[in-house]
PDB file of N, CA and C in Angstrom:
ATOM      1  N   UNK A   1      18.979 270.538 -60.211  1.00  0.00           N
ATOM      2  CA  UNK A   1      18.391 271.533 -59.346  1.00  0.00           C
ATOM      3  C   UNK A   1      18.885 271.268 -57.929  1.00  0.00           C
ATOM      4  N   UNK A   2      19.675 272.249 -57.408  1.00  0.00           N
ATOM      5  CA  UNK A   2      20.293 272.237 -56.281  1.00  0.00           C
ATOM      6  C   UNK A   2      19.344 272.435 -55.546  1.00  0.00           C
ATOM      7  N   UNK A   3      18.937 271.833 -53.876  1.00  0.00           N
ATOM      8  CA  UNK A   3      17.652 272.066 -52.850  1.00  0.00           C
ATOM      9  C   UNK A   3      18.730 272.462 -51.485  1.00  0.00           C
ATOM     10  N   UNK A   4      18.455 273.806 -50.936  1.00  0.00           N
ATOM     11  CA  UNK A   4      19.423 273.829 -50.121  1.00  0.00           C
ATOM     12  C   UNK A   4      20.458 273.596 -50.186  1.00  0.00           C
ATOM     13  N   UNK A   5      21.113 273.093 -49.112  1.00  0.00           N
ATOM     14  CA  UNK A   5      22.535 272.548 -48.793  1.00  0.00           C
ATOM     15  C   UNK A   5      22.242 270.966 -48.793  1.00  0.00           C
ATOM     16  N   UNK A   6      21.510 270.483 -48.840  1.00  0.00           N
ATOM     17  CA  UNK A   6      21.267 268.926 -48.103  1.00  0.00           C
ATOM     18  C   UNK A   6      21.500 267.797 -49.642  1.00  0.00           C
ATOM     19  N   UNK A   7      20.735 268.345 -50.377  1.00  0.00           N
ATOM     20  CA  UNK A   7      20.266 267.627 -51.351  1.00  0.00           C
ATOM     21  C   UNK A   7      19.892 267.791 -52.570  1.00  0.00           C
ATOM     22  N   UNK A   8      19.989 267.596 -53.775  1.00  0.00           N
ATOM     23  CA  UNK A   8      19.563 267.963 -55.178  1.00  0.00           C
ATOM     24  C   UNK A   8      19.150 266.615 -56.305  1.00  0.00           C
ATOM     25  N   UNK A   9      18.166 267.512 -56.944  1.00  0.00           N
ATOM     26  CA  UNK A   9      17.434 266.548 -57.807  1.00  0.00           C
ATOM     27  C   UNK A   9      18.132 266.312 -59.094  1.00  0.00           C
ATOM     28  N   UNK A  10      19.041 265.666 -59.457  1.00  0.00           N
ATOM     29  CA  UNK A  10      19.771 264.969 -60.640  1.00  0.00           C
ATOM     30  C   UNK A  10      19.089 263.673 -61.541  1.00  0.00           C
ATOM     31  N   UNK A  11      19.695 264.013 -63.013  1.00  0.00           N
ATOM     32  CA  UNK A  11      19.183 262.664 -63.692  1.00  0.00           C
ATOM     33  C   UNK A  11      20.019 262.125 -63.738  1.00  0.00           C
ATOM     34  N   UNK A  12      19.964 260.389 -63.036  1.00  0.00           N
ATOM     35  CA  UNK A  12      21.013 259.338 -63.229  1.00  0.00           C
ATOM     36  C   UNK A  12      20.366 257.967 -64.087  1.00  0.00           C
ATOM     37  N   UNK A  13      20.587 257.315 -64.672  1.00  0.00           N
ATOM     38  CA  UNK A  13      20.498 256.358 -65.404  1.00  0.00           C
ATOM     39  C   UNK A  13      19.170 256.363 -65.953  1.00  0.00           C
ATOM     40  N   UNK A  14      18.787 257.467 -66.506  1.00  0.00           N
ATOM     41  CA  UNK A  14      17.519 257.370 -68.060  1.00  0.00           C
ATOM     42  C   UNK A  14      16.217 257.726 -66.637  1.00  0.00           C
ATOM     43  N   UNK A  15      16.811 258.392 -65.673  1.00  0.00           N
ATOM     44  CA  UNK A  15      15.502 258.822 -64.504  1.00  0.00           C
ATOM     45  C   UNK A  15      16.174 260.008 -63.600  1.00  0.00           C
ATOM     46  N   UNK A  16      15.079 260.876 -63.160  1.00  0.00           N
ATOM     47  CA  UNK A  16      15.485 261.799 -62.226  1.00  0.00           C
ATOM     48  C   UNK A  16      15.533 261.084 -60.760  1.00  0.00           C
ATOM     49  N   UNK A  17      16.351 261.925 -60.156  1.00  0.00           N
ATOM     50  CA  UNK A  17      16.313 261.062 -58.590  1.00  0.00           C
ATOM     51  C   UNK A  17      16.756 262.410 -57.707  1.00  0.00           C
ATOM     52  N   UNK A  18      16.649 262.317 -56.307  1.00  0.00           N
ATOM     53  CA  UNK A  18      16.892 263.271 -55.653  1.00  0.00           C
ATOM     54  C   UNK A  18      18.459 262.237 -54.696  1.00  0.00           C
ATOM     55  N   UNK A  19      19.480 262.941 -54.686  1.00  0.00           N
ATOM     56  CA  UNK A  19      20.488 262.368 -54.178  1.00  0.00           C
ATOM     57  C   UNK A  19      21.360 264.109 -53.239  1.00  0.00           C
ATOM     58  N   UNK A  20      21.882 263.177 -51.988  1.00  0.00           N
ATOM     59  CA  UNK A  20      22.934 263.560 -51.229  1.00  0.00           C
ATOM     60  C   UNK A  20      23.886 264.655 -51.100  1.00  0.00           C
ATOM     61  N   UNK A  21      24.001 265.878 -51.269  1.00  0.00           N
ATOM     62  CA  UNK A  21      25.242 266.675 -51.602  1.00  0.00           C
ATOM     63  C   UNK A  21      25.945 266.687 -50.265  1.00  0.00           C
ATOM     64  N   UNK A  22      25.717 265.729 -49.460  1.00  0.00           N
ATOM     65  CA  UNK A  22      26.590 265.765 -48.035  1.00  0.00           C
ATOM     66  C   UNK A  22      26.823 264.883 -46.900  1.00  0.00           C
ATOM     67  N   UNK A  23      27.357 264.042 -46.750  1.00  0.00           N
ATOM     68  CA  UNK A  23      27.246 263.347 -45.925  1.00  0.00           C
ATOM     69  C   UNK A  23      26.384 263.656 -44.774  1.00  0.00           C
ATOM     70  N   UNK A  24      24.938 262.947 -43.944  1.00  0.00           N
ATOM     71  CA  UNK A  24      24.950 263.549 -42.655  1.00  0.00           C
ATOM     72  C   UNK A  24      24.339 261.938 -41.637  1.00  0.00           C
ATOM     73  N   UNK A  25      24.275 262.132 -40.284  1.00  0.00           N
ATOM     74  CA  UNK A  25      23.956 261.107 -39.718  1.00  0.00           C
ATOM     75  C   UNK A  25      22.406 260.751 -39.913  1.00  0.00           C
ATOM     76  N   UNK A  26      22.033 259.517 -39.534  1.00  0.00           N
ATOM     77  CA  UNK A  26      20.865 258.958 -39.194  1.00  0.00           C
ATOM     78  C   UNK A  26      20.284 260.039 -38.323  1.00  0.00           C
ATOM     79  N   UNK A  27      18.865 260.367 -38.763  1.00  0.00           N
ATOM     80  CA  UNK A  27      17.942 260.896 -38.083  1.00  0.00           C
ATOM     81  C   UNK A  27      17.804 262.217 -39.018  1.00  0.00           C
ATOM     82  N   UNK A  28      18.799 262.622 -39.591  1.00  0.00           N
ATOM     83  CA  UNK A  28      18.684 264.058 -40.332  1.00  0.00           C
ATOM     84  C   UNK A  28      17.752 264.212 -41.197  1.00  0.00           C
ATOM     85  N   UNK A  29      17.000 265.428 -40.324  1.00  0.00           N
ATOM     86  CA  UNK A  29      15.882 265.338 -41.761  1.00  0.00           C
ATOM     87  C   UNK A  29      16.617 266.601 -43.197  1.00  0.00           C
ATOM     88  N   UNK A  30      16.474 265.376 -43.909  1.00  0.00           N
ATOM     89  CA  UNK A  30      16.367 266.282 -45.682  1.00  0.00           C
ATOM     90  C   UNK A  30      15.996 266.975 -46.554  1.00  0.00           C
ATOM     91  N   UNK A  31      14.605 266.665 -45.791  1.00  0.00           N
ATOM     92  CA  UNK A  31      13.872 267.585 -46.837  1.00  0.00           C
ATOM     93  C   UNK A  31      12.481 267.619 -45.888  1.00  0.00           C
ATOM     94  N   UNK A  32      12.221 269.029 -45.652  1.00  0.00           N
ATOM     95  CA  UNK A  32      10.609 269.382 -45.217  1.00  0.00           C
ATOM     96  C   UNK A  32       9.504 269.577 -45.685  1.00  0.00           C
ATOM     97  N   UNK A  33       8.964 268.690 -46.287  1.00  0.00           N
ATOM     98  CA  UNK A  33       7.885 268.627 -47.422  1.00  0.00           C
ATOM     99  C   UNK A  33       7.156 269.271 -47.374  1.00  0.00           C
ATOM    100  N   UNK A  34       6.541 270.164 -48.382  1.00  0.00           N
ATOM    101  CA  UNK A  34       5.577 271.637 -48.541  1.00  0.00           C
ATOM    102  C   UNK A  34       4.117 271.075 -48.427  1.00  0.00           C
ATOM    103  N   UNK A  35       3.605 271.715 -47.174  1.00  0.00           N
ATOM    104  CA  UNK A  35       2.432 271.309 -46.839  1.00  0.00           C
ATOM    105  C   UNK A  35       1.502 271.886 -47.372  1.00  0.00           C
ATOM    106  N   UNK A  36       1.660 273.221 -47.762  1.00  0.00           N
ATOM    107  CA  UNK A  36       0.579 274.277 -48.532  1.00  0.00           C
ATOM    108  C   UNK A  36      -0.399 273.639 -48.969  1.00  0.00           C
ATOM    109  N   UNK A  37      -0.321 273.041 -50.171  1.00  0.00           N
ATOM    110  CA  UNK A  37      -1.166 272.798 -50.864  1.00  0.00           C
ATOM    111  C   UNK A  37      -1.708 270.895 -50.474  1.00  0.00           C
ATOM    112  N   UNK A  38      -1.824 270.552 -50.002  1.00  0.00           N
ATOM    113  CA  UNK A  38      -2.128 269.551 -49.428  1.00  0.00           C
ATOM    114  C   UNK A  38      -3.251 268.774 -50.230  1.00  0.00           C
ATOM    115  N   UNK A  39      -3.834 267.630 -50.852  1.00  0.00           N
ATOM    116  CA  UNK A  39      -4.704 267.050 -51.191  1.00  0.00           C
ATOM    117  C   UNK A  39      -5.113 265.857 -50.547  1.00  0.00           C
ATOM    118  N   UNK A  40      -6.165 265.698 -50.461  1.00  0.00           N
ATOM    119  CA  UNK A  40      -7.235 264.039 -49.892  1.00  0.00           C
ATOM    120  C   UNK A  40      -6.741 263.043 -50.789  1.00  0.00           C
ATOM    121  N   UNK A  41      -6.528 262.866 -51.454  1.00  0.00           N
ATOM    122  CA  UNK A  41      -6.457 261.892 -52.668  1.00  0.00           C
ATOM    123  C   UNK A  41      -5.149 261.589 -53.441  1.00  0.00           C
ATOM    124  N   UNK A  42      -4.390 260.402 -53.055  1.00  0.00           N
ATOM    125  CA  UNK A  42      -3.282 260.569 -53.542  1.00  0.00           C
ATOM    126  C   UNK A  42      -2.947 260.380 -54.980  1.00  0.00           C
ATOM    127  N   UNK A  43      -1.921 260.729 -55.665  1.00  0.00           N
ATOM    128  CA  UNK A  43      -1.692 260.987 -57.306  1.00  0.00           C
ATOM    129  C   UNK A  43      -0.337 259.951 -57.398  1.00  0.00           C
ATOM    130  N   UNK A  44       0.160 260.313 -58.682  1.00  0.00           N
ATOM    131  CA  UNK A  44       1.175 259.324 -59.147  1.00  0.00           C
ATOM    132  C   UNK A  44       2.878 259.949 -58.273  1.00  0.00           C
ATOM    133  N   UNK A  45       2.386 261.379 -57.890  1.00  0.00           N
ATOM    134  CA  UNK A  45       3.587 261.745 -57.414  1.00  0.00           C
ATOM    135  C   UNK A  45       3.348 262.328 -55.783  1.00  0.00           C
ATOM    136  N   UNK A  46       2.610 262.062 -55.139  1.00  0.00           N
ATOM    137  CA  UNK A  46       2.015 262.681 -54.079  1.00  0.00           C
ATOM    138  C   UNK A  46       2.348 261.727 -53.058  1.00  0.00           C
ATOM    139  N   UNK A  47       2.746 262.541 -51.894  1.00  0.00           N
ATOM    140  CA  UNK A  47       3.512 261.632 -50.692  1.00  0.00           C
ATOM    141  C   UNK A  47       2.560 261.533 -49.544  1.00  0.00           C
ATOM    142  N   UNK A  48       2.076 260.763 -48.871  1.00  0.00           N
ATOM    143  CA  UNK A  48       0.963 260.591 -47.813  1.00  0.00           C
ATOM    144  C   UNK A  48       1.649 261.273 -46.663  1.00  0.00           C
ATOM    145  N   UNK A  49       1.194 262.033 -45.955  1.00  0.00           N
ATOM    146  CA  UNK A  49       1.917 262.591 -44.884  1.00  0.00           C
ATOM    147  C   UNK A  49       0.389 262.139 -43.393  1.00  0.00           C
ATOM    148  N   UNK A  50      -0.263 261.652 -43.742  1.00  0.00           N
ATOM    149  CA  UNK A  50      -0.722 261.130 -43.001  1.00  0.00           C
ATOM    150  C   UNK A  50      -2.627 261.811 -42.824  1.00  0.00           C
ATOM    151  N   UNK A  51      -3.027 261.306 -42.004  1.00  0.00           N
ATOM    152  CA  UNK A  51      -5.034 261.747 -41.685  1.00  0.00           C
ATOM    153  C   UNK A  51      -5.417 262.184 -43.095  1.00  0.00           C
ATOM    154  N   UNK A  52      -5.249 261.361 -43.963  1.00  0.00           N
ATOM    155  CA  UNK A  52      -5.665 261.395 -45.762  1.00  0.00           C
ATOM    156  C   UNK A  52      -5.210 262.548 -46.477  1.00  0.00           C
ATOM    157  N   UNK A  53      -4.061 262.785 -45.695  1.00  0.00           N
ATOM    158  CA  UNK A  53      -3.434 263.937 -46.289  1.00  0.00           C
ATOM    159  C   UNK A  53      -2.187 263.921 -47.614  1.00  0.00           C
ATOM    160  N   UNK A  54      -1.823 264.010 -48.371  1.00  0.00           N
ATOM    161  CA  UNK A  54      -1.217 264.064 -49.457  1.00  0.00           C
ATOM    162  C   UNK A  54      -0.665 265.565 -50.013  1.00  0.00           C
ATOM    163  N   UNK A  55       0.790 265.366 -50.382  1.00  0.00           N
ATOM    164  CA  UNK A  55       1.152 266.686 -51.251  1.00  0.00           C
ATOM    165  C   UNK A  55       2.253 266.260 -52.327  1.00  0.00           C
ATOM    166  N   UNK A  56       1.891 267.129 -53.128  1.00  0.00           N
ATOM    167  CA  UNK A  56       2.543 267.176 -54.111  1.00  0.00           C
ATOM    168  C   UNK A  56       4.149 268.269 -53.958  1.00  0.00           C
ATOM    169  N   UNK A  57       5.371 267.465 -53.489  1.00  0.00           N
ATOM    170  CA  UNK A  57       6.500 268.655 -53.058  1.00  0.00           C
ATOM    171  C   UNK A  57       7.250 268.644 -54.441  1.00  0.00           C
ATOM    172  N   UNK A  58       7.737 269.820 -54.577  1.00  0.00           N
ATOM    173  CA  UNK A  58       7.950 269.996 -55.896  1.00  0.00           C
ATOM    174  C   UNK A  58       9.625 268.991 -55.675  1.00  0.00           C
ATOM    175  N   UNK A  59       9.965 268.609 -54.639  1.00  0.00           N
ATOM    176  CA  UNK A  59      11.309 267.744 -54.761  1.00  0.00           C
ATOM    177  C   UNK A  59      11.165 266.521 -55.075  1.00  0.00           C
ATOM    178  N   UNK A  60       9.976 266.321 -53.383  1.00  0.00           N
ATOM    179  CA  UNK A  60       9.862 265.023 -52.835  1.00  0.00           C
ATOM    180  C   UNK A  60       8.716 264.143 -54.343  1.00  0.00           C
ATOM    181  N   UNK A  61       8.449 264.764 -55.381  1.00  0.00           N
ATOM    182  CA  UNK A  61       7.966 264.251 -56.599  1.00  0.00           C
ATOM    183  C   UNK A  61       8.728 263.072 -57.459  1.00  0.00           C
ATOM    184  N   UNK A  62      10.126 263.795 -57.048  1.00  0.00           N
ATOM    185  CA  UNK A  62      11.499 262.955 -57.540  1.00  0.00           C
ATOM    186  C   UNK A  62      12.359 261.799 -56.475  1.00  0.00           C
ATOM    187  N   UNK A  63      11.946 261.754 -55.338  1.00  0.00           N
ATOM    188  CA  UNK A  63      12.379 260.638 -54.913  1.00  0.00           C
ATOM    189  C   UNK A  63      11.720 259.278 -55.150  1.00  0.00           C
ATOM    190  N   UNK A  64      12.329 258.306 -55.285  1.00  0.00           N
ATOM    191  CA  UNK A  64      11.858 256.989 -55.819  1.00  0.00           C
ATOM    192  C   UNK A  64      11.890 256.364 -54.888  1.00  0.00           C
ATOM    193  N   UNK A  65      11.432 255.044 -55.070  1.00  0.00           N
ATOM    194  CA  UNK A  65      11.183 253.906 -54.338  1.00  0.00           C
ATOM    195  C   UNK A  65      12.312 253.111 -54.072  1.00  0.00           C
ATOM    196  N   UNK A  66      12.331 252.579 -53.021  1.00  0.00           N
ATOM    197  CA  UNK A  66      13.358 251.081 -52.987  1.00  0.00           C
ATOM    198  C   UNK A  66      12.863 250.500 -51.518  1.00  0.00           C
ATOM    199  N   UNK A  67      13.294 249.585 -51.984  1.00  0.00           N
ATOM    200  CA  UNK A  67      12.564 248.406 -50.707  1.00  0.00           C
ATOM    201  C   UNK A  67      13.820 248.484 -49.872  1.00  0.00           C
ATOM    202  N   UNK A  68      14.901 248.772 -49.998  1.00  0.00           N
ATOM    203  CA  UNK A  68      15.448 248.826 -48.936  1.00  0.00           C
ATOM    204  C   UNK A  68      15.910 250.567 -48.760  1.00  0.00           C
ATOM    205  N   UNK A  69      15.167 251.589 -48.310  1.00  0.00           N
ATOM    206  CA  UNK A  69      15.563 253.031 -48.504  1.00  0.00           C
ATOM    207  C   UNK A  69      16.299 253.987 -47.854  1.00  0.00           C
ATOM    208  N   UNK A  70      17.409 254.836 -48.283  1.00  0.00           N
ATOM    209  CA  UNK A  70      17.950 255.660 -47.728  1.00  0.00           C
ATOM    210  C   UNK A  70      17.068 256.082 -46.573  1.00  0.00           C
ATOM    211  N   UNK A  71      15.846 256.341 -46.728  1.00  0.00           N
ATOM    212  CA  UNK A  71      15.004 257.314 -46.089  1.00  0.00           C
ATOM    213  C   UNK A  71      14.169 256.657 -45.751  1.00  0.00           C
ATOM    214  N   UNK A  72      13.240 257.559 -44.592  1.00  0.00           N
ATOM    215  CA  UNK A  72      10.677 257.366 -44.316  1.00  0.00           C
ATOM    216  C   UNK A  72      10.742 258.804 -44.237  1.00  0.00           C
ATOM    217  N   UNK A  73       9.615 258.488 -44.748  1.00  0.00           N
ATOM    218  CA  UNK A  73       8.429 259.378 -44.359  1.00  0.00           C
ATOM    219  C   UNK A  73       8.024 259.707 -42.931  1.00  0.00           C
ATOM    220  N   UNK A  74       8.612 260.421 -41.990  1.00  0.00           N
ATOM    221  CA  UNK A  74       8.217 261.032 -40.623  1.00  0.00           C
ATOM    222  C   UNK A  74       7.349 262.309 -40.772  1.00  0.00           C
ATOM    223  N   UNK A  75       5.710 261.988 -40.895  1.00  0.00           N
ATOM    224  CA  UNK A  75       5.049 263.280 -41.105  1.00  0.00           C
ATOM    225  C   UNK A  75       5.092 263.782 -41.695  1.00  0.00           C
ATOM    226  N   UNK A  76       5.462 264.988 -41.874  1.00  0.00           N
ATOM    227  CA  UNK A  76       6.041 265.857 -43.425  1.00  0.00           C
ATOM    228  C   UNK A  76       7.289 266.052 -43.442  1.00  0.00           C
ATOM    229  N   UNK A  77       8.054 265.152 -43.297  1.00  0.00           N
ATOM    230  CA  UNK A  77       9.585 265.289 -43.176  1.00  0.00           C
ATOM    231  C   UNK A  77      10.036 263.958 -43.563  1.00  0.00           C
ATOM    232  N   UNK A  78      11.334 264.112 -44.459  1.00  0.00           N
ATOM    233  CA  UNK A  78      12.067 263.381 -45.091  1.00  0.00           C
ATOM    234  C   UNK A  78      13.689 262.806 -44.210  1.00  0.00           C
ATOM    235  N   UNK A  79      13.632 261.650 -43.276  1.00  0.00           N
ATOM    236  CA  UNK A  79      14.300 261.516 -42.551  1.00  0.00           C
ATOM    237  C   UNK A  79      14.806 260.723 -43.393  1.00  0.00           C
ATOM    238  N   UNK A  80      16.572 260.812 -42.529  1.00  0.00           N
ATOM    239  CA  UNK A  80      18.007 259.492 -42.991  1.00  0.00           C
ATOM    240  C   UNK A  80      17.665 258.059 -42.008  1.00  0.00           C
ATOM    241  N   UNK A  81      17.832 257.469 -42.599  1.00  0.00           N
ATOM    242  CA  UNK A  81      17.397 256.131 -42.044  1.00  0.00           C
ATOM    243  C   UNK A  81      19.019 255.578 -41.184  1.00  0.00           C
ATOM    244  N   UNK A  82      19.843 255.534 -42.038  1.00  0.00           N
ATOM    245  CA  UNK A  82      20.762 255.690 -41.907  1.00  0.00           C
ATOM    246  C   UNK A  82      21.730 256.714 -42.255  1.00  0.00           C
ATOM    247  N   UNK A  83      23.367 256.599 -41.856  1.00  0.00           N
ATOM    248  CA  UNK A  83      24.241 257.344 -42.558  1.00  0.00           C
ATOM    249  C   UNK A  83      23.748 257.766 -44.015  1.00  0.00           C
ATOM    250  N   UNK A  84      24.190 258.752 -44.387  1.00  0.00           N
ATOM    251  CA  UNK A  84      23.980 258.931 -45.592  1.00  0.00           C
ATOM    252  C   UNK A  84      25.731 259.649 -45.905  1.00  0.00           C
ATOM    253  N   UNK A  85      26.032 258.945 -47.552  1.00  0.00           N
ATOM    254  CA  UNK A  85      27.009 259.899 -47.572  1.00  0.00           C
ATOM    255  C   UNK A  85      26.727 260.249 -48.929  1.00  0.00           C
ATOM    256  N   UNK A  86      28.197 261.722 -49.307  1.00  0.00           N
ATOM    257  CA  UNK A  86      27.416 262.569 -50.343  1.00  0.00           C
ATOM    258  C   UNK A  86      27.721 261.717 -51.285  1.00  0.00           C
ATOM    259  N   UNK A  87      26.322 261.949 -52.630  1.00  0.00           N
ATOM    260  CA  UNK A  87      25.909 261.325 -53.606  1.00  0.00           C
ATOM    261  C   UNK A  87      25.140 259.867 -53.367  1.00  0.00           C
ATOM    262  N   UNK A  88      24.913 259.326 -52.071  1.00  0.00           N
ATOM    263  CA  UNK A  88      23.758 258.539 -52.228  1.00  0.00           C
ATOM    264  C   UNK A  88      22.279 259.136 -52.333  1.00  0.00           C
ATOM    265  N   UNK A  89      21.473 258.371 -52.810  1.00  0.00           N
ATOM    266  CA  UNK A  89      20.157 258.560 -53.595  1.00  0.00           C
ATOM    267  C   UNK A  89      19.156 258.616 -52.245  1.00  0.00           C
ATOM    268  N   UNK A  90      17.844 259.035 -51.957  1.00  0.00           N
ATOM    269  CA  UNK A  90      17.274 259.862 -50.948  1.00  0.00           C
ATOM    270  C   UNK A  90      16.121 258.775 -51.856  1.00  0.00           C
ATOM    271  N   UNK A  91      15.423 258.287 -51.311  1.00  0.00           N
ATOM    272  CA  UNK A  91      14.719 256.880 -51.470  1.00  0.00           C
ATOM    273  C   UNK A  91      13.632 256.547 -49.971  1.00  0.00           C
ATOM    274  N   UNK A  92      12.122 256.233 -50.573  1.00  0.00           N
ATOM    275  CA  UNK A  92      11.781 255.501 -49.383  1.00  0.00           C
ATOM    276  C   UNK A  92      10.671 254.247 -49.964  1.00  0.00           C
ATOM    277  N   UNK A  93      10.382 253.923 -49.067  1.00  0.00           N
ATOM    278  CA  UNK A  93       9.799 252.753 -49.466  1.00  0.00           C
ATOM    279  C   UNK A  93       8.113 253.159 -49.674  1.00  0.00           C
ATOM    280  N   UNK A  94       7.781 253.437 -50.912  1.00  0.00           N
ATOM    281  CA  UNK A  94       6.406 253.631 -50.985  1.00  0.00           C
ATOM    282  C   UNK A  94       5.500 252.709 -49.800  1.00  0.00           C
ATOM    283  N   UNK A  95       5.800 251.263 -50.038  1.00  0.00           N
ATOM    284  CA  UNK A  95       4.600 250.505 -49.161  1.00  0.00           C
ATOM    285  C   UNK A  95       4.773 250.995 -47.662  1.00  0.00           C
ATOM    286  N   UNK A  96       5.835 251.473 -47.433  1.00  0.00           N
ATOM    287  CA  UNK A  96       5.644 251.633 -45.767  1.00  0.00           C
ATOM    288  C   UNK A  96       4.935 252.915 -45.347  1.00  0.00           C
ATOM    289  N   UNK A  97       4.715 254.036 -46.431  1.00  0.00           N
ATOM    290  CA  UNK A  97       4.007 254.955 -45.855  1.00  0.00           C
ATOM    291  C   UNK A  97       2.932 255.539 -47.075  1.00  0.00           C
ATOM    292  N   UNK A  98       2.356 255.120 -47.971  1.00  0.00           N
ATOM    293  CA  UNK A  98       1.679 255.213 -49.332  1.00  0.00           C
ATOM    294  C   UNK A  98       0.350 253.566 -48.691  1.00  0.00           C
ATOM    295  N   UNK A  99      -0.857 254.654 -47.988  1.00  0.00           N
ATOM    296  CA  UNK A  99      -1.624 253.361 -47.743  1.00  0.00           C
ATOM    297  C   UNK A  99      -2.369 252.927 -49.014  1.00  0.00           C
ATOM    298  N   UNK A 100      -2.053 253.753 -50.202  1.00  0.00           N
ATOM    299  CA  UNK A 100      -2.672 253.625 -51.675  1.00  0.00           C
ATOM    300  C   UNK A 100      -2.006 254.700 -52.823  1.00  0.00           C
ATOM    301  N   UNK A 101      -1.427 253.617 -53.797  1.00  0.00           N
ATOM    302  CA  UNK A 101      -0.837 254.518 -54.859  1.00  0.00           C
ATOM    303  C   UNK A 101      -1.735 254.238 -56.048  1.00  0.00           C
ATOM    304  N   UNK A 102      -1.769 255.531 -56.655  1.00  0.00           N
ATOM    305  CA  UNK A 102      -2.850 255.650 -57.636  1.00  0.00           C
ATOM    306  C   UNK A 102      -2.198 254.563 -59.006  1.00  0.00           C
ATOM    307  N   UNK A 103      -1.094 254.604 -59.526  1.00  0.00           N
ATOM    308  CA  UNK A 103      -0.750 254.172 -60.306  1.00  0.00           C
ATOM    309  C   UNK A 103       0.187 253.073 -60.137  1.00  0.00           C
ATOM    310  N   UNK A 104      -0.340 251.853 -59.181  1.00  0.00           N
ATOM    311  CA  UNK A 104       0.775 250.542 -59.009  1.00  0.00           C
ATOM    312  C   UNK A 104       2.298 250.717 -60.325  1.00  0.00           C
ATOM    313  N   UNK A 105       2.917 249.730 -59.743  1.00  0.00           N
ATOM    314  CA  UNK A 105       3.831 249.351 -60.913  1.00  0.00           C
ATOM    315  C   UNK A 105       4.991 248.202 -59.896  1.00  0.00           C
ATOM    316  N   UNK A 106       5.533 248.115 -61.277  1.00  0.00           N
ATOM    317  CA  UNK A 106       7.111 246.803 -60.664  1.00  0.00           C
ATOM    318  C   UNK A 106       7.792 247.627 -60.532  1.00  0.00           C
ATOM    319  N   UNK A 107       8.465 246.661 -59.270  1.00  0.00           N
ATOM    320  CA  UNK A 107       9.507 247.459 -58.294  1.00  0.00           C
ATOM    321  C   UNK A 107      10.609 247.041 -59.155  1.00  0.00           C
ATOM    322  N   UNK A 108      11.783 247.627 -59.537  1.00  0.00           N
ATOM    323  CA  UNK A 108      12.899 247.287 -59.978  1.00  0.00           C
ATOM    324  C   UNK A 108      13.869 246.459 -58.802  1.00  0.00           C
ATOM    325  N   UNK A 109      13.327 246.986 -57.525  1.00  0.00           N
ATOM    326  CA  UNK A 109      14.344 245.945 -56.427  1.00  0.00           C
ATOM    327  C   UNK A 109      13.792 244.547 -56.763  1.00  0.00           C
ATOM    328  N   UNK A 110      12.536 244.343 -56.416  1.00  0.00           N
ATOM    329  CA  UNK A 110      12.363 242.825 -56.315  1.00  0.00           C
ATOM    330  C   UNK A 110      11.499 242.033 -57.217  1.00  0.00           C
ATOM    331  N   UNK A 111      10.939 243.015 -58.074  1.00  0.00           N
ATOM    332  CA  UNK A 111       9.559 242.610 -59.163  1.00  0.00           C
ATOM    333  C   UNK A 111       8.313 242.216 -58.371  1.00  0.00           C
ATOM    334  N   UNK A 112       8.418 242.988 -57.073  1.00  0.00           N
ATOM    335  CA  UNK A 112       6.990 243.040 -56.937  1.00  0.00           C
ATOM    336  C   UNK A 112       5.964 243.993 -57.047  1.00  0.00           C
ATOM    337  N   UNK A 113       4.871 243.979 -57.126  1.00  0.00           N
ATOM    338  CA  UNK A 113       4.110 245.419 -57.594  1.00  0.00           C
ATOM    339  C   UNK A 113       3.601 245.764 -56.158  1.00  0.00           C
ATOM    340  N   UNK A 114       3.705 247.418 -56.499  1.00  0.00           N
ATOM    341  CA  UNK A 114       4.323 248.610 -55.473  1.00  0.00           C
ATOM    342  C   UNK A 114       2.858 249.287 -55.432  1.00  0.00           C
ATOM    343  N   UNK A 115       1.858 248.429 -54.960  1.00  0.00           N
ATOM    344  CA  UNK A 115       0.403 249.161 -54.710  1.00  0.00           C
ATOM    345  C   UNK A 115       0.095 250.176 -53.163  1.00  0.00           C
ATOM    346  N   UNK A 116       1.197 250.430 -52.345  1.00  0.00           N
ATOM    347  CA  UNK A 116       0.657 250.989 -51.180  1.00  0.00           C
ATOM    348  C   UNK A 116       0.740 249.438 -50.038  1.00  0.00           C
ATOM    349  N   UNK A 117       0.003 249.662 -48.660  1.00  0.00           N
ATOM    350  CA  UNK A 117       0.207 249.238 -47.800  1.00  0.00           C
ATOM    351  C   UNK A 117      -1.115 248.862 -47.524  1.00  0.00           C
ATOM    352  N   UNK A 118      -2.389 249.194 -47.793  1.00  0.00           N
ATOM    353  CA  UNK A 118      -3.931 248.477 -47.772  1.00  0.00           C
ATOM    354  C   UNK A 118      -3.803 247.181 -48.527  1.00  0.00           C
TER     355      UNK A 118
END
């Protein structure tokens, strides 16, 4: 599923992921996360955008975790941390902006479990 020009949600190695269709600099935001529907309470796929706010973006569902990430969470926006070039993976670090994930688990970067930031 192609998203714009910026970015698309592909399955790579036995998982969906949202990756790169373009090189762009640090700071670019990627993706503007759909505020509409907004929830208090975060879920297994729901991104904290901040004042107990949570949404479910039908993209940002498919970006994964990594301790060291392409991307943050800036508000409701999906910023480049760094360079990005096309076909790297669009990644942020749950603990740095997830003050509680409903469904912990092991991190494949380091084997530690990925409970949020409380």
């Amino acid at each position: 599923m192609q998203i714009g020009d910026l970015i698309a949600v592909q399955f790579v190695n036995d998982m969906n992921g949202v990756f790169s269709l373009i090189s762009c600099d640090a700071g670019t935001v990627v993706r503007k996360l759909s505020t509409d529907d907004a929830i208090c309470n975060p879920t297994r796929t729901s991104i904290h955008i901040g004042n107990g706010r949570h949404v479910e973006d039908p993209v940002g569902i498919y970006i994964n975790h990594a301790c060291k990430p392409s991307c943050k969470i800036d508000g409701s926006s999906v910023v480049a941390i760094n360079k990005l070039d096309k076909g790297d993976e669009i990644t942020f670090n749950y603990s740095e902006s997830e003050l509680t994930i409903s469904t912990p688990f092991t991190c494949l970067c380091c084997g530690d479990t990925i409970g949020g930031s409380q």
